[in-house]
Each structure stands twice: as C-alpha cells, then as structure tokens.
N, C-alpha and C. Protein backbone atom coordinates (compact mmCIF):
# COMPACT_ATOMS: atom_id res chain seq x y z
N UNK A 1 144.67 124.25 44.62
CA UNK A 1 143.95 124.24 45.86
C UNK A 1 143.33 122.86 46.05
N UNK A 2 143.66 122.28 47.36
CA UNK A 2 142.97 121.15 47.60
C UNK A 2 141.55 121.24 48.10
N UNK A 3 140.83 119.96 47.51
CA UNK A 3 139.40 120.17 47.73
C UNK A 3 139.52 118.94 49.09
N UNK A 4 138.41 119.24 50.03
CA UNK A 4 138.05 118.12 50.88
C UNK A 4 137.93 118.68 52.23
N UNK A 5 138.00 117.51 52.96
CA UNK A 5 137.82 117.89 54.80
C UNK A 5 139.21 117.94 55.64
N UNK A 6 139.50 118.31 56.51
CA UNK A 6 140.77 118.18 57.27
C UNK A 6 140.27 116.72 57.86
N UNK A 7 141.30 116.39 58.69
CA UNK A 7 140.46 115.17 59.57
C UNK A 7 140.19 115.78 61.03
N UNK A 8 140.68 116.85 61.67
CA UNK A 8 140.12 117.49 62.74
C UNK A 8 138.43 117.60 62.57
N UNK A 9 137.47 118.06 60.63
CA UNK A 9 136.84 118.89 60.74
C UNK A 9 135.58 117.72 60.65
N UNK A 10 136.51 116.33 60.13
CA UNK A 10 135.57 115.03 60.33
C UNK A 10 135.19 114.54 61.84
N UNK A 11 136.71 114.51 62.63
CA UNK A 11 136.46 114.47 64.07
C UNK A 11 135.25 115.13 64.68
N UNK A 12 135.21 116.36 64.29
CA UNK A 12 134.17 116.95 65.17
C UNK A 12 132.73 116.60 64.80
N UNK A 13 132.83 116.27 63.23
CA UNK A 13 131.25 115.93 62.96
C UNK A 13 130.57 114.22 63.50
N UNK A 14 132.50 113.52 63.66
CA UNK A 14 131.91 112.48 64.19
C UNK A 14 131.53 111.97 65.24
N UNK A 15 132.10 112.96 66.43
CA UNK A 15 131.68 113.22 67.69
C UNK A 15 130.46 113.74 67.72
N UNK A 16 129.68 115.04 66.98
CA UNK A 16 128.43 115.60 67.30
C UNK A 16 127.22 114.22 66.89
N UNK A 17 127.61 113.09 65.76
CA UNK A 17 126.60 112.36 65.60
C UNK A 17 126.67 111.47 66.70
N UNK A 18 127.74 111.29 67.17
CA UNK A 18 127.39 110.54 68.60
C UNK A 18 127.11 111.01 69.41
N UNK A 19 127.36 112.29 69.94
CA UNK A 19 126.53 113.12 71.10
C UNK A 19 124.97 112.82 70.51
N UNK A 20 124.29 112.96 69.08
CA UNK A 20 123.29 113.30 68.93
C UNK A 20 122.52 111.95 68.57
N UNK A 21 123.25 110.90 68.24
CA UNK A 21 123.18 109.29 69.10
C UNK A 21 122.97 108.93 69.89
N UNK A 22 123.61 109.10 71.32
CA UNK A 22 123.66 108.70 72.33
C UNK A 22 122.08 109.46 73.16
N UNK A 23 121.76 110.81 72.59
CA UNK A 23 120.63 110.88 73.16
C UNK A 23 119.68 110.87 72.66
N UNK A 24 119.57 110.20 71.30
CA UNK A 24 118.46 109.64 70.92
C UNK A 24 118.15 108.68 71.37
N UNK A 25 119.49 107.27 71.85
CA UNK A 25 118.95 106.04 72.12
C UNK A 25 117.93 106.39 73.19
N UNK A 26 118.56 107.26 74.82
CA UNK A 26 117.92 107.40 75.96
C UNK A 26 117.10 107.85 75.46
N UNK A 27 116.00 108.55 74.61
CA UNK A 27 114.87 109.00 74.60
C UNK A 27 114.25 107.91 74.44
N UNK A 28 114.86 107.13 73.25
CA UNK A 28 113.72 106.15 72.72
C UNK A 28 113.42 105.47 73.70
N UNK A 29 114.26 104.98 74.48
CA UNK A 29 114.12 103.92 75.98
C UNK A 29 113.04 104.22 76.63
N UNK A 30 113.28 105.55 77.03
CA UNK A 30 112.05 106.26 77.78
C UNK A 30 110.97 106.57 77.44
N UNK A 31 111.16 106.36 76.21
CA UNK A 31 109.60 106.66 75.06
C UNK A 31 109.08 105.06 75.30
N UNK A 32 109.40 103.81 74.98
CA UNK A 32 109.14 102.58 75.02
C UNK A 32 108.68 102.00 76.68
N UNK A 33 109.57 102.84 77.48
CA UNK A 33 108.82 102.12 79.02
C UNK A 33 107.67 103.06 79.54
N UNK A 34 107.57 104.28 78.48
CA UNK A 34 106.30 105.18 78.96
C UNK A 34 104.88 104.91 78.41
N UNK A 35 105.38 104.01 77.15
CA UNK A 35 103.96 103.35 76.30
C UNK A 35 104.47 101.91 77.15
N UNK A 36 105.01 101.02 78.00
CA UNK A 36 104.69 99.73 78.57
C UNK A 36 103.78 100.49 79.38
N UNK A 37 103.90 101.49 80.35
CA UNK A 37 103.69 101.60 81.74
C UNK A 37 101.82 101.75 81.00
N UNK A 38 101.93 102.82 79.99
CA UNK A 38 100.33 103.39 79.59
C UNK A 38 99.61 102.21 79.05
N UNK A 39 100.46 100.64 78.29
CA UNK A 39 99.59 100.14 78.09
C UNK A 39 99.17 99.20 78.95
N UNK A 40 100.15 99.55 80.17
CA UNK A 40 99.53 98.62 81.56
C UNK A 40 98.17 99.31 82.19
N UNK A 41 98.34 100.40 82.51
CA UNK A 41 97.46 100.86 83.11
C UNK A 41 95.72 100.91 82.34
N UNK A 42 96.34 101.57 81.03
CA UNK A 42 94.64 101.05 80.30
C UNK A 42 94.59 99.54 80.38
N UNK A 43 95.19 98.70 80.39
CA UNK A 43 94.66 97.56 80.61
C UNK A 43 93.87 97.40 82.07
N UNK A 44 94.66 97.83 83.16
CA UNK A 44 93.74 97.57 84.14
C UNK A 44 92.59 98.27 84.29
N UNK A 45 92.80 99.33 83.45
CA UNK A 45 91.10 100.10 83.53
C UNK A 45 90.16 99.69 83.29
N UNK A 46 90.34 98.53 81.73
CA UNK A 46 89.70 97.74 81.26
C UNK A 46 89.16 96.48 82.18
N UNK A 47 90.21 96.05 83.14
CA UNK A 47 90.11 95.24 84.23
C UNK A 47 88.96 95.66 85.12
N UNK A 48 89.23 96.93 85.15
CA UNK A 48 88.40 97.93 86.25
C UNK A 48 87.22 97.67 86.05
N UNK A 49 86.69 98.40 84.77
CA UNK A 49 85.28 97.85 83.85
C UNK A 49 84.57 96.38 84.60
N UNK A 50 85.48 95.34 83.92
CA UNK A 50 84.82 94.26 83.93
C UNK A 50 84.28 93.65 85.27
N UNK A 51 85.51 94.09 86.13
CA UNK A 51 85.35 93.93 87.67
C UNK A 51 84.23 94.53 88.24
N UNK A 52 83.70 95.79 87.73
CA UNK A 52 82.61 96.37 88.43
C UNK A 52 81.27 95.79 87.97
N UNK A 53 81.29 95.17 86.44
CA UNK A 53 80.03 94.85 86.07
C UNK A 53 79.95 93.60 86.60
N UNK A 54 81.14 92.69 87.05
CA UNK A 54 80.79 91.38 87.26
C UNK A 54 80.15 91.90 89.32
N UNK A 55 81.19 92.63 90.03
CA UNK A 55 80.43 92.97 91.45
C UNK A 55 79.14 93.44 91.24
N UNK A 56 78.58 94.13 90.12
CA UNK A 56 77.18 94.47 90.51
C UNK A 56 76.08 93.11 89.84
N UNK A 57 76.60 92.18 89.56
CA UNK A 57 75.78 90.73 89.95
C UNK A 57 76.10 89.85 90.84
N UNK A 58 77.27 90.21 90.89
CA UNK A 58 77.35 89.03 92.37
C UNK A 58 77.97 89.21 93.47
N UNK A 59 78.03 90.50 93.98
CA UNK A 59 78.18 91.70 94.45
C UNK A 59 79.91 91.10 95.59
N UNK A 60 80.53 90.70 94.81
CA UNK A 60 81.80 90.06 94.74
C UNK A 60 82.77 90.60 93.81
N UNK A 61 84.18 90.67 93.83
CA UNK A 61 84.75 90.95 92.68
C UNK A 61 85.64 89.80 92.48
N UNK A 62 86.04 89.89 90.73
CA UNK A 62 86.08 88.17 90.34
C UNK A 62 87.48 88.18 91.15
N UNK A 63 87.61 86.47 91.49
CA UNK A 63 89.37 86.31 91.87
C UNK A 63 90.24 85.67 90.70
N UNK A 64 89.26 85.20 89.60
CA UNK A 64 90.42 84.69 88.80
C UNK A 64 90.12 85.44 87.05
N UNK A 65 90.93 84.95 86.28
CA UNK A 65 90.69 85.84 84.96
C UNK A 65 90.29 84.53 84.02
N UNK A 66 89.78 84.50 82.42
CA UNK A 66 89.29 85.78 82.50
C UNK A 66 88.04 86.19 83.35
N UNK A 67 87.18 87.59 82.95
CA UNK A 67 86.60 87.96 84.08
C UNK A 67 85.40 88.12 82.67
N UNK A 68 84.28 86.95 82.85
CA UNK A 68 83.17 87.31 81.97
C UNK A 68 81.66 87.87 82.64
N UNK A 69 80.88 89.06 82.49
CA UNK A 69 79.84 89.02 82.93
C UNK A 69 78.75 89.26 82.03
N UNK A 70 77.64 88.81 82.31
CA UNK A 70 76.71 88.43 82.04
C UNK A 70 75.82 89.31 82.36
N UNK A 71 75.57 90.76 81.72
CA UNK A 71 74.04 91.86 81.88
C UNK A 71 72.96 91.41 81.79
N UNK A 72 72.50 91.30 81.09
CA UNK A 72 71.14 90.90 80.93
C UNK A 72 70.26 89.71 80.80
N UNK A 73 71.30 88.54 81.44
CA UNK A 73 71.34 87.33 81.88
C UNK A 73 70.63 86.55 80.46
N UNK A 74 71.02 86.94 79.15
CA UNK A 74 70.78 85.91 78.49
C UNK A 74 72.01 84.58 77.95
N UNK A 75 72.50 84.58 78.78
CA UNK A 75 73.28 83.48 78.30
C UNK A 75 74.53 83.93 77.77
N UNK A 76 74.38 84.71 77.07
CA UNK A 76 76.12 85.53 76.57
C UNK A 76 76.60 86.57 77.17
N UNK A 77 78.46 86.46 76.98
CA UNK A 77 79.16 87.65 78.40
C UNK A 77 78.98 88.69 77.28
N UNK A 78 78.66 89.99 78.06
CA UNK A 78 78.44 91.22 77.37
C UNK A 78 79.59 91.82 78.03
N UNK A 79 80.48 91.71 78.87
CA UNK A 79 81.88 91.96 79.36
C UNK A 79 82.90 90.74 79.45
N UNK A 80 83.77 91.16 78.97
CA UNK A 80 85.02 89.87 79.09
C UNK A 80 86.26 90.47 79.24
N UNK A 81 86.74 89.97 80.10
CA UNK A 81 87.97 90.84 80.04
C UNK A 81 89.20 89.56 79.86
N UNK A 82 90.07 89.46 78.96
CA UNK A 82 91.05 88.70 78.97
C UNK A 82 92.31 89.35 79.18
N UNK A 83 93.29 88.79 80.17
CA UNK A 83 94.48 89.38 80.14
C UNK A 83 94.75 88.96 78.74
N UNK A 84 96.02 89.97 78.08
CA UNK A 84 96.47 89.98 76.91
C UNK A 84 97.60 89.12 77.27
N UNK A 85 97.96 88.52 76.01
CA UNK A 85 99.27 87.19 76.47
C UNK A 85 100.46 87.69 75.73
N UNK A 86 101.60 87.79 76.11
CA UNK A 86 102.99 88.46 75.68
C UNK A 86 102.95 89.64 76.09
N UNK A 87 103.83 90.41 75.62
CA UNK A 87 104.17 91.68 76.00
C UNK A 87 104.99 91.97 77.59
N UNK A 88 104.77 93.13 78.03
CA UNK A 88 105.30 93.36 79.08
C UNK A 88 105.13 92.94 80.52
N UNK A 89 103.99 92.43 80.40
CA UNK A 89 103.16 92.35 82.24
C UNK A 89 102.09 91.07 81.89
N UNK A 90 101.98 90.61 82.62
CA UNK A 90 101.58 89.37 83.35
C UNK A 90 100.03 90.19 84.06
N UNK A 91 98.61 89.56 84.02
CA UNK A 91 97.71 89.99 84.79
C UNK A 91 97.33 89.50 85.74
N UNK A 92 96.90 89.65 86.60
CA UNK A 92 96.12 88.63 87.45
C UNK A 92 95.31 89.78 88.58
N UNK A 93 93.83 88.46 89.31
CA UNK A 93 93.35 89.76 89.91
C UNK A 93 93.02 89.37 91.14
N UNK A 94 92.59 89.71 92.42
CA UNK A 94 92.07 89.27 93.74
C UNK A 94 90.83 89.79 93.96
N UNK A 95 90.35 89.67 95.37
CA UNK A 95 88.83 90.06 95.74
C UNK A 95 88.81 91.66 95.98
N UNK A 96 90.04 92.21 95.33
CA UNK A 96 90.13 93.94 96.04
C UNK A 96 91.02 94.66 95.08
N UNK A 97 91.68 93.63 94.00
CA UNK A 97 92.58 94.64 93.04
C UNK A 97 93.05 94.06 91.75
N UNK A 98 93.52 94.63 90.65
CA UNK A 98 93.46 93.57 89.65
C UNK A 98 95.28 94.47 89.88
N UNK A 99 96.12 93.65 88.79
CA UNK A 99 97.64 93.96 89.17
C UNK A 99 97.92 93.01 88.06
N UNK A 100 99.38 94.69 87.28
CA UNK A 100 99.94 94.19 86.56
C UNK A 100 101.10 94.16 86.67
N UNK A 101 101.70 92.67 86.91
CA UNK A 101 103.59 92.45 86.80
C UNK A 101 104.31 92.31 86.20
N UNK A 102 105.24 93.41 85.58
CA UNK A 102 105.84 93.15 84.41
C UNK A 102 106.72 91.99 84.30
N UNK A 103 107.22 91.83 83.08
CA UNK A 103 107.65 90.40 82.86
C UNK A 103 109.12 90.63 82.69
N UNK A 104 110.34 89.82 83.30
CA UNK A 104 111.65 90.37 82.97
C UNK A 104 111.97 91.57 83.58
N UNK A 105 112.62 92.30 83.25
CA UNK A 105 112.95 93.56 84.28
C UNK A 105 113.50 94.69 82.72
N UNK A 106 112.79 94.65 82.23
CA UNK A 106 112.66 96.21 81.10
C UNK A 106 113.05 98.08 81.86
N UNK A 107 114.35 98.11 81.80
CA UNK A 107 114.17 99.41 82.35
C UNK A 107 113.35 100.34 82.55
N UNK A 108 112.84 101.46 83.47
CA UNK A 108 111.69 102.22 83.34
C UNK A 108 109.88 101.80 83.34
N UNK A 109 109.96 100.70 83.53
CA UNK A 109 108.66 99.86 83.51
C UNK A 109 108.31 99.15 84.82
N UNK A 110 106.81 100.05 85.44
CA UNK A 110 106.87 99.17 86.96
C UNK A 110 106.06 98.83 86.89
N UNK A 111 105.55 98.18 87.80
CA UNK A 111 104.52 97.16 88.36
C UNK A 111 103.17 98.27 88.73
N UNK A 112 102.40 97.40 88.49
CA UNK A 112 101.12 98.21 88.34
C UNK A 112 100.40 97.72 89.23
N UNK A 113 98.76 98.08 90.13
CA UNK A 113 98.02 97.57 90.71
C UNK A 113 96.76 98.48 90.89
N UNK A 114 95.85 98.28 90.24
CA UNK A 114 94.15 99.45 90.37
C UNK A 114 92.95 98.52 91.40
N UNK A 115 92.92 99.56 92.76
CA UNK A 115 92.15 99.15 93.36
C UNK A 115 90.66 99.03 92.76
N UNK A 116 90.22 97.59 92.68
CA UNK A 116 88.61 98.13 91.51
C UNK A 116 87.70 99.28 92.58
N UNK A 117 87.40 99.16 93.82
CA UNK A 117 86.11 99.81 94.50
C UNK A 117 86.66 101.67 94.44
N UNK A 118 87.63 101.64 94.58
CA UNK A 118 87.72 103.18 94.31
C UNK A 118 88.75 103.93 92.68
N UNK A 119 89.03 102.58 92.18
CA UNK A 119 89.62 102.49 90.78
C UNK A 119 91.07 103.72 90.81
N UNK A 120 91.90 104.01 92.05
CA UNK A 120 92.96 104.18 92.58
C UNK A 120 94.07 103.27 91.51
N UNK A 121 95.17 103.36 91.40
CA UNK A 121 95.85 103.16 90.66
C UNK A 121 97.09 103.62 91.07
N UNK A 122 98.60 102.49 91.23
CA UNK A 122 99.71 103.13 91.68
C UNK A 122 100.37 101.97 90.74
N UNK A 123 101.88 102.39 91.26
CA UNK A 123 102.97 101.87 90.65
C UNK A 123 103.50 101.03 92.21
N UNK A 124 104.35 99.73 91.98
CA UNK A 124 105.01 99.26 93.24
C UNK A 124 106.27 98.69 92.63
C-alpha cells in the first residue's frame, strides 16, 4: 500500500490556502486604512482641544500650527498641539477648521476636516 497524497488532494489544499490568503490580505488592508482614518481623526480632536483653549484667550482660532496656549499666562504653553510628522496625513488649520490630508493615495483612507466651534467632523 502506498503511503502519501494524490496530487488532486494537494490541489485542493492549495487552492483553499489561497482562497484563505487572498482574504486575509483584503482584511488586513481594511484593518490598516481603518486605524489611518482613527488615527486621523483623534488627531484632530486633539487639534480640537488646542483650538478651543487658544479661542478662549484670544477669542480667535489659531490659523497656523503649531497651536500653543498659554492658561494661566505664566509664560509656559499648557496646550500645544503639534501636527505629527510622517505617517498618513499632512495637518494644517484655518480660522474655522483644522483638516487632515492624507499623504499619497493609500487605499481606504480619506481626508479628514473637524469644524473646531461645533467639533463636527467629516470625511471629503
């Protein structure tokens, strides 16, 4: 009696690891542009923060980054917000929204923008 596999019975196992390949890669993809998108958005929350403490001294919101304010007016920022450098998105902010643009074109990963006065938040 011969011991071993047919090659039909390899065929099929080598097809199921690629069926079960092929949809692992797409998960992971979608797993990776769902942590870009989340670590865009906590970033602008963080944006959000800084933006509100700097409007309630100078009842302005900042236009350029970073965004340092100053509570209790001794001389040091007790808020700072620095865009983070690398990664997926690019920061920058205006007198009405801070906005994050991703960098390159990463499948599944969009463009971000959080209005600071009502801290609203979309994708564009």
């Amino acid at each position: 009696m011969r011991k071993g596999f047919t090659l039909l019975e390899l065929l099929i196992v080598i097809i199921i690891i690629g069926l079960l390949a092929s949809i692992g890669i797409v998960q992971y993809g979608r797993a990776v542009a769902n942590a870009k998108n989340a670590e865009a958005k906590m970033t602008l929350g963080e944006m959000r923060k800084a933006a509100m403490g700097y409007y309630s001294l100078n009842a302005s919101y900042p236009t350029v980054l970073p965004i340092s304010v100053d509570l209790d007016n001794d001389g040091t920022a007790d808020i700072v917000f620095t865009a983070p450098t690398g990664g997926s998105f690019t920061y920058s902010t205006t007198a009405t929204y801070g906005q994050a643009a991703k960098v390159g074109t990463p499948a599944g990963v969009s463009n971000w923008r959080i209005t600071y006065s009502s801290g609203a938040v979309y994708s564009y």
